[in-house]
Protein backbone atom coordinates (compact mmCIF):
# COMPACT_ATOMS: atom_id res chain seq x y z
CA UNK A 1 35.13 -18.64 -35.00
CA UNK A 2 36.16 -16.24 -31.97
CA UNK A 3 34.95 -13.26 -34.19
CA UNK A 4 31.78 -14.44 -34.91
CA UNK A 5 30.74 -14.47 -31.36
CA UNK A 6 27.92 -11.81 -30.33
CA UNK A 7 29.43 -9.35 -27.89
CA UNK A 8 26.70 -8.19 -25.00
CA UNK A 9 29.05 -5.95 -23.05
CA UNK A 10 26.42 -4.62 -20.96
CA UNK A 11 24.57 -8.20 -20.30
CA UNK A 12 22.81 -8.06 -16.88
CA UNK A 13 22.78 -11.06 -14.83
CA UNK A 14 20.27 -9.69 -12.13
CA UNK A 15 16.35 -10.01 -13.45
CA UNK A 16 14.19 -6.40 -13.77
CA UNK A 17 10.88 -5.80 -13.22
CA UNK A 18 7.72 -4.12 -14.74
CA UNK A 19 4.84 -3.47 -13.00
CA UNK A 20 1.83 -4.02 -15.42
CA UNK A 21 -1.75 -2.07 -14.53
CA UNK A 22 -4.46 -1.58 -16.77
CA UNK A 23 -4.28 2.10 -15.53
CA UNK A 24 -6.44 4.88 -15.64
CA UNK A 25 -6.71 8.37 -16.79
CA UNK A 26 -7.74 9.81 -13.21
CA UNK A 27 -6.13 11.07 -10.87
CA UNK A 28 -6.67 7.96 -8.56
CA UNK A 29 -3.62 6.56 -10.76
CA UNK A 30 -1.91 7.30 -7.50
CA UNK A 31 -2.73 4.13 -5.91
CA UNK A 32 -0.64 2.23 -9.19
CA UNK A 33 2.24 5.21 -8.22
CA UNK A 34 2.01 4.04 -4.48
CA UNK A 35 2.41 0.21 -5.10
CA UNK A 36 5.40 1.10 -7.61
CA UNK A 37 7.23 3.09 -4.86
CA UNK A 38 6.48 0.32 -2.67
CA UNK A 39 8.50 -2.22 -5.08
CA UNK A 40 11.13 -0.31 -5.18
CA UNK A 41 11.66 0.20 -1.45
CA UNK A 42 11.34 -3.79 -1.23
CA UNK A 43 13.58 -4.34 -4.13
CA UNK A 44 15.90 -1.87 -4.37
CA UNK A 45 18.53 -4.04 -6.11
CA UNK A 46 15.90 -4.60 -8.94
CA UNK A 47 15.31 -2.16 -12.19
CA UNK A 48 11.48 -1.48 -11.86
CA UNK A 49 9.44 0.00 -14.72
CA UNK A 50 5.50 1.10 -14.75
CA UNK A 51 3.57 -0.26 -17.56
CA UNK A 52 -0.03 0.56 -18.28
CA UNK A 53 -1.82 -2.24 -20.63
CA UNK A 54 -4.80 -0.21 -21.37
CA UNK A 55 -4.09 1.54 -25.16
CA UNK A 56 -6.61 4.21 -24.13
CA UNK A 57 -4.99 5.46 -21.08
CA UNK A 58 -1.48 5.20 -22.85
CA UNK A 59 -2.93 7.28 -25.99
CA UNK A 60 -4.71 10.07 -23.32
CA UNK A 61 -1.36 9.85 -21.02
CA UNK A 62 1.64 8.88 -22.93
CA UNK A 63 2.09 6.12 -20.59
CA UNK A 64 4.67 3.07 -21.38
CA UNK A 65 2.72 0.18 -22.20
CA UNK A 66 4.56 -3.36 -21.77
CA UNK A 67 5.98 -3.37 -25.22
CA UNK A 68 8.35 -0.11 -24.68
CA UNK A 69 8.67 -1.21 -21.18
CA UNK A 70 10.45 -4.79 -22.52
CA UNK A 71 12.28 -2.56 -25.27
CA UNK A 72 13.75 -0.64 -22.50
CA UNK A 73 15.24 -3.64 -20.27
CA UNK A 74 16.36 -5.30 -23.46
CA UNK A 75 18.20 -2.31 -24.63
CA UNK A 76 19.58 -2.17 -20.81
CA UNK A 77 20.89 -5.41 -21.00
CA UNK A 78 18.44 -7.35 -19.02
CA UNK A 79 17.08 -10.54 -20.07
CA UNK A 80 15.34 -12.25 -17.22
CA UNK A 81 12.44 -10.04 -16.44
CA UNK A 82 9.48 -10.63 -13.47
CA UNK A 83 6.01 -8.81 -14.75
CA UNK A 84 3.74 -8.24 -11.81
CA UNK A 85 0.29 -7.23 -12.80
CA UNK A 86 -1.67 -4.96 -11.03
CA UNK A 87 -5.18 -6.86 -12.20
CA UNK A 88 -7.14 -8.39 -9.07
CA UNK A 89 -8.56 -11.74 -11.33
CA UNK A 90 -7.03 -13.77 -14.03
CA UNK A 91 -9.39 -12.65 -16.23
CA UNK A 92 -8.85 -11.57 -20.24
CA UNK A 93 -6.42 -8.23 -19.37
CA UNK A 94 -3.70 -10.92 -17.49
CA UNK A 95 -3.87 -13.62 -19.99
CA UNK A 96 -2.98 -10.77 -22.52
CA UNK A 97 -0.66 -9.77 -20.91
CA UNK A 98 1.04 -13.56 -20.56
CA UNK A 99 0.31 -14.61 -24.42
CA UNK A 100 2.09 -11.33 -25.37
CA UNK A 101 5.26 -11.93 -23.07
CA UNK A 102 5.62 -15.55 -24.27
CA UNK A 103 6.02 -14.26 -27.89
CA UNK A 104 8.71 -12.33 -26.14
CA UNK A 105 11.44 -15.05 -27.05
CA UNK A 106 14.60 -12.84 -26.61
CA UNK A 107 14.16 -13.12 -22.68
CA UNK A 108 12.71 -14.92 -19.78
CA UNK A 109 9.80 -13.37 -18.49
CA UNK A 110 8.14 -14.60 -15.73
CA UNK A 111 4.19 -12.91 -15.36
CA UNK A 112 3.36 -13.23 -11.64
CA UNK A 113 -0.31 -14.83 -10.08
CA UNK A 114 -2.67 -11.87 -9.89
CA UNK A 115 -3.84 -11.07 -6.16
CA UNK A 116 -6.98 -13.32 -6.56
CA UNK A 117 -5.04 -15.87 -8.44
CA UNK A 118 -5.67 -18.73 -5.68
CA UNK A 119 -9.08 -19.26 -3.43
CA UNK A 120 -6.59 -18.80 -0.48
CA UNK A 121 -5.69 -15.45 -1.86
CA UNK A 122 -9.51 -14.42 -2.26
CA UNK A 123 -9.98 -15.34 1.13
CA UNK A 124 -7.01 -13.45 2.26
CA UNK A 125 -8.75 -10.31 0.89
CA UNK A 126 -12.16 -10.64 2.23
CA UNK A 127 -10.01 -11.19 5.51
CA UNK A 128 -8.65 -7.69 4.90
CA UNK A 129 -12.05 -5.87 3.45
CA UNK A 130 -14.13 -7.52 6.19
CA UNK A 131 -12.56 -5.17 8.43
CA UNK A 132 -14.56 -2.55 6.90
CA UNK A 133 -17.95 -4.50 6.82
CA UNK A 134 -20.77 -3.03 8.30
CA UNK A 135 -22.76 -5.24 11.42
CA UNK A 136 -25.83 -7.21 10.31
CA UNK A 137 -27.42 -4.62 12.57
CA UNK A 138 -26.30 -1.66 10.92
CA UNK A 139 -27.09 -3.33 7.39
CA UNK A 140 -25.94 -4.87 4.58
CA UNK A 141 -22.57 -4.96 2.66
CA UNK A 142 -21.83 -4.74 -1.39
CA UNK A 143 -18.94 -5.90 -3.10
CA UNK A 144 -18.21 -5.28 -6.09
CA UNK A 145 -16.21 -6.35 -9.01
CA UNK A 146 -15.47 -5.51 -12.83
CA UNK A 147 -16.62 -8.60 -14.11
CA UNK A 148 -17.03 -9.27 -17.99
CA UNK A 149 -19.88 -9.67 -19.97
CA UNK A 150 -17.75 -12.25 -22.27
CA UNK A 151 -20.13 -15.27 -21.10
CA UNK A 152 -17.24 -17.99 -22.52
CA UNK A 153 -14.76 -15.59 -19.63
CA UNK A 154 -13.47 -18.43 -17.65
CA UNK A 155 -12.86 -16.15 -14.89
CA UNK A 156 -16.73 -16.45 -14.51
CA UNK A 157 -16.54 -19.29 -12.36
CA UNK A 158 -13.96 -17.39 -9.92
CA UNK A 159 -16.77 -14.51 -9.81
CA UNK A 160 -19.63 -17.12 -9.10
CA UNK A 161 -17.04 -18.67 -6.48
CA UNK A 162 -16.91 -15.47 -4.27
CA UNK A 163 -20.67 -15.04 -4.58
CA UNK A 164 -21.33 -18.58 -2.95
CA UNK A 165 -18.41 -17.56 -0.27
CA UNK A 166 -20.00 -14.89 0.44
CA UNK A 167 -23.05 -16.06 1.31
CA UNK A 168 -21.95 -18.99 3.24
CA UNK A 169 -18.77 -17.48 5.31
CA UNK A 170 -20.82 -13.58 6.18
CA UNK A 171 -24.90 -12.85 7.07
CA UNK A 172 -24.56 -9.27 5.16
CA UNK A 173 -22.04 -9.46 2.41
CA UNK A 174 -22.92 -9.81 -1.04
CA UNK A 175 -21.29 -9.83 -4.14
CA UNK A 176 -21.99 -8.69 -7.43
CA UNK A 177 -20.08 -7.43 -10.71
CA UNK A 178 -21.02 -4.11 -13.12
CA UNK A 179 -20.03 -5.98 -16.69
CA UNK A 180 -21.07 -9.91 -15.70
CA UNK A 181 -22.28 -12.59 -14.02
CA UNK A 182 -23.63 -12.01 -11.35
CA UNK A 183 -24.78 -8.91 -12.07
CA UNK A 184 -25.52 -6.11 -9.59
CA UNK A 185 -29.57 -6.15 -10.92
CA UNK A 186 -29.35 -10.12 -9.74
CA UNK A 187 -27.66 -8.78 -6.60
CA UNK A 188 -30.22 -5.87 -6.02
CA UNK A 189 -33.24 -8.12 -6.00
CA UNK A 190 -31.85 -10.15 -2.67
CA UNK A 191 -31.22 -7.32 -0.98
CA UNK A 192 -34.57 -5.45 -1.68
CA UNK A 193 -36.47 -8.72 -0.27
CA UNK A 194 -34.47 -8.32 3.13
CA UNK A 195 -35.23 -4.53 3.12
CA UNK A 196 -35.95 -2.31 6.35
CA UNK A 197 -36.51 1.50 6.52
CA UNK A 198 -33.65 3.48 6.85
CA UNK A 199 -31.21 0.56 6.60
CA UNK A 200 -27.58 1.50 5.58
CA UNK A 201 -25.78 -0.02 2.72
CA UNK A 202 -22.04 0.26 2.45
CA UNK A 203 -20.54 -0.33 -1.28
CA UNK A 204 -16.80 -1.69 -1.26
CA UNK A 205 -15.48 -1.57 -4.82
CA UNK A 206 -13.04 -4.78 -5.46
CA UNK A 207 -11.24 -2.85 -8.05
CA UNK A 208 -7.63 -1.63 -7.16
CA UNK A 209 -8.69 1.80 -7.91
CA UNK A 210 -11.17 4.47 -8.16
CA UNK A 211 -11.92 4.77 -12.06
CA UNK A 212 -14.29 5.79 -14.28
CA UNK A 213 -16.70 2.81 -13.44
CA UNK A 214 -16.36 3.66 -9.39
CA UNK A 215 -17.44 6.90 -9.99
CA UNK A 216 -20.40 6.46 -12.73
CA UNK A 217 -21.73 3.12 -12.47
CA UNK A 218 -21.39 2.50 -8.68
CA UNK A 219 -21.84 5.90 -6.62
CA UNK A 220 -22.09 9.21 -9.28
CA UNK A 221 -24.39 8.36 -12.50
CA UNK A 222 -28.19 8.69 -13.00
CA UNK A 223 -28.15 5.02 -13.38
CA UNK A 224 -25.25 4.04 -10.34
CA UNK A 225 -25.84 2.10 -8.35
CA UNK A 226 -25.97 3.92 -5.03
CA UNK A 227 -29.07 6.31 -6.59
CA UNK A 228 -30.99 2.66 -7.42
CA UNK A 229 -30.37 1.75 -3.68
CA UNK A 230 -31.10 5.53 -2.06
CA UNK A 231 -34.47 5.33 -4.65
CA UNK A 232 -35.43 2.24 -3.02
CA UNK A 233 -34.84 3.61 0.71
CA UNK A 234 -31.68 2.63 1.55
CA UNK A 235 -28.90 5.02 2.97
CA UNK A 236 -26.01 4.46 1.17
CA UNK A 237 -22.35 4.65 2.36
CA UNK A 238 -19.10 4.64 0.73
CA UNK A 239 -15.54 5.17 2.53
CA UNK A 240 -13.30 7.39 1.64
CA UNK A 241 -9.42 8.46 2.44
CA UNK A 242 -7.64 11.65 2.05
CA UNK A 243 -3.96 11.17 0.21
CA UNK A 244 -1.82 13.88 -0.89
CA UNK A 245 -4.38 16.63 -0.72
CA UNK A 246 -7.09 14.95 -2.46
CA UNK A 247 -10.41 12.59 -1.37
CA UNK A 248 -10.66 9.04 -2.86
CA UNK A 249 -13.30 6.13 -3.05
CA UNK A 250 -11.58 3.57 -0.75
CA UNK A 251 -10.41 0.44 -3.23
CA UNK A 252 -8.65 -2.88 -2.66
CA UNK A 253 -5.26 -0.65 -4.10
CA UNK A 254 -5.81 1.43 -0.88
CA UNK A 255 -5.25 -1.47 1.60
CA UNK A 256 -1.71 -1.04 3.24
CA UNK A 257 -2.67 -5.49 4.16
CA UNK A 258 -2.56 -5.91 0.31
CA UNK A 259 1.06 -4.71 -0.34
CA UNK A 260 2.33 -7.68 1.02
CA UNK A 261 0.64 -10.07 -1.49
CA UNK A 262 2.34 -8.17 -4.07
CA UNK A 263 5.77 -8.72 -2.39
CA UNK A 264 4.84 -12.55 -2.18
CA UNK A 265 3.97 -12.68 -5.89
CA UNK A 266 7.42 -11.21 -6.69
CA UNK A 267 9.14 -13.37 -4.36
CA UNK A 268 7.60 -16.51 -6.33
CA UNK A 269 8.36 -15.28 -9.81
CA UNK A 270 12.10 -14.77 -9.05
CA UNK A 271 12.47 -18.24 -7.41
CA UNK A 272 10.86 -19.69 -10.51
CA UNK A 273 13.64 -17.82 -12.81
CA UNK A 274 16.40 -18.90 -10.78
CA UNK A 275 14.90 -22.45 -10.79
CA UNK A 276 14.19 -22.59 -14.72
């Protein structure tokens, strides 16, 4: 029965890795770049492929998406594979992403906990983004998240969780979302009531990059939120940081504090595939 067996003379005993972002078609998909260079410094034994879930930003970019990503590795020879995804909340793009890779039955692929997987980990990042708060003297703070206006989402209850923290832990932060609950009109209405001339308001996107909703629903539209806020007599204030040659919004994917959460996500995932 000798002959029968399946010869895999390029079988790979080491695991690979794909790095899984929803992506977008701006040039802000530098900060996705930036983290994958960063994996591969880290991990430089590891094969380490960029996938982009989002079908529109593979269609406009001829992007991989995690499909041809897996094809690839499987075609290499790998079979144990770690998928880190570049999505801030567990929300409907990551559990995608895991119900696709578990149909995936021709290897072991272990999806790692997104950066606000755990309350520790949220807490961990408004650790690093409070650095960046305005003082209750100086005004008020807005943070803001995708959200999704899916009210069944059960990553609802995360958002609803960091708008109580908020409000307990800081005097001047609060948190809102542009697609959900709570929403930024919700948010808007508490912050108009504590209102004075002049104050300033500094918005701090909790997306990992600058996108298309950065730029028209929270500081460049008609509608955005920062002409709301300078209508109603606030002076709005973003930050901002030059990288190769060009000026972007300042996001969570900016944070050099956040690139070690990424590491510790990988770290878990290939313990758990040498374990099981």
């Amino acid at each position: 029965m000798s002959h029968l067996k399946l010869k895999k003379r390029n079988l790979k005993t080491t695991p690979a890795m794909i790095l899984a972002a929803f992506g977008t078609t701006s040039d802000s998909n530098i900060v996705f770049e930036n983290i994958h260079k960063a994996v591969v410094s880290n991990y430089p034994d590891l094969r380490c492929l960029m996938a982009y879930t989002s079908e529109i930003v593979r269609e406009k970019t001829g992007l991989a998406g995690i499909l041809e990503c897996l094809a690839t590795l499987e075609k290499e020879g790998y079979r144990k594979v770690v998928v880190l995804p570049l999505h801030i909340f567990p929300a409907t793009e990551y559990r995608s992403l895991c119900s696709f890779c578990e149909t995936i039955s021709e290897m072991r692929i272990v999806v790692c906990e997104t950066l606000a997987h755990r309350w520790p980990y949220i807490e961990r990042i408004f650790d690093i983004l409070s650095k960046d708060f305005v003082s209750t003297a100086e005004g008020f703070n807005l943070v803001i998240g995708h959200g999704s206006p899916l009210a069944a989402e059960p990553a609802n209850v995360i958002y609803l969780g960091i708008e109580s923290y908020c409000k307990q832990i800081f005097d001047n932060v609060y948190f809102s979302t542009i697609d959900g609950i709570p929403s930024m009109s919700m948010m808007l209405k508490q912050v108009e009531q504590l209102q004075s001339s002049g104050q300033k308001v500094r918005i701090l996107p909790l997306m990992m990059t600058a996108g298309k909703h950065v730029k028209d629903d929270l500081l460049e539209g008609e509608e955005s939120l920062s002409n709301e806020l300078e209508n109603a007599g606030f002076v709005v204030d973003t930050l901002s940081l030059e990288l190769a040659g060009s000026r972007f919004t300042k996001c969570i994917g900016f944070y050099d504090e956040i690139i070690p959460m990424f590491f510790e996500r990988i770290d878990r995932s290939l313990k758990l595939l040498e374990i099981y």
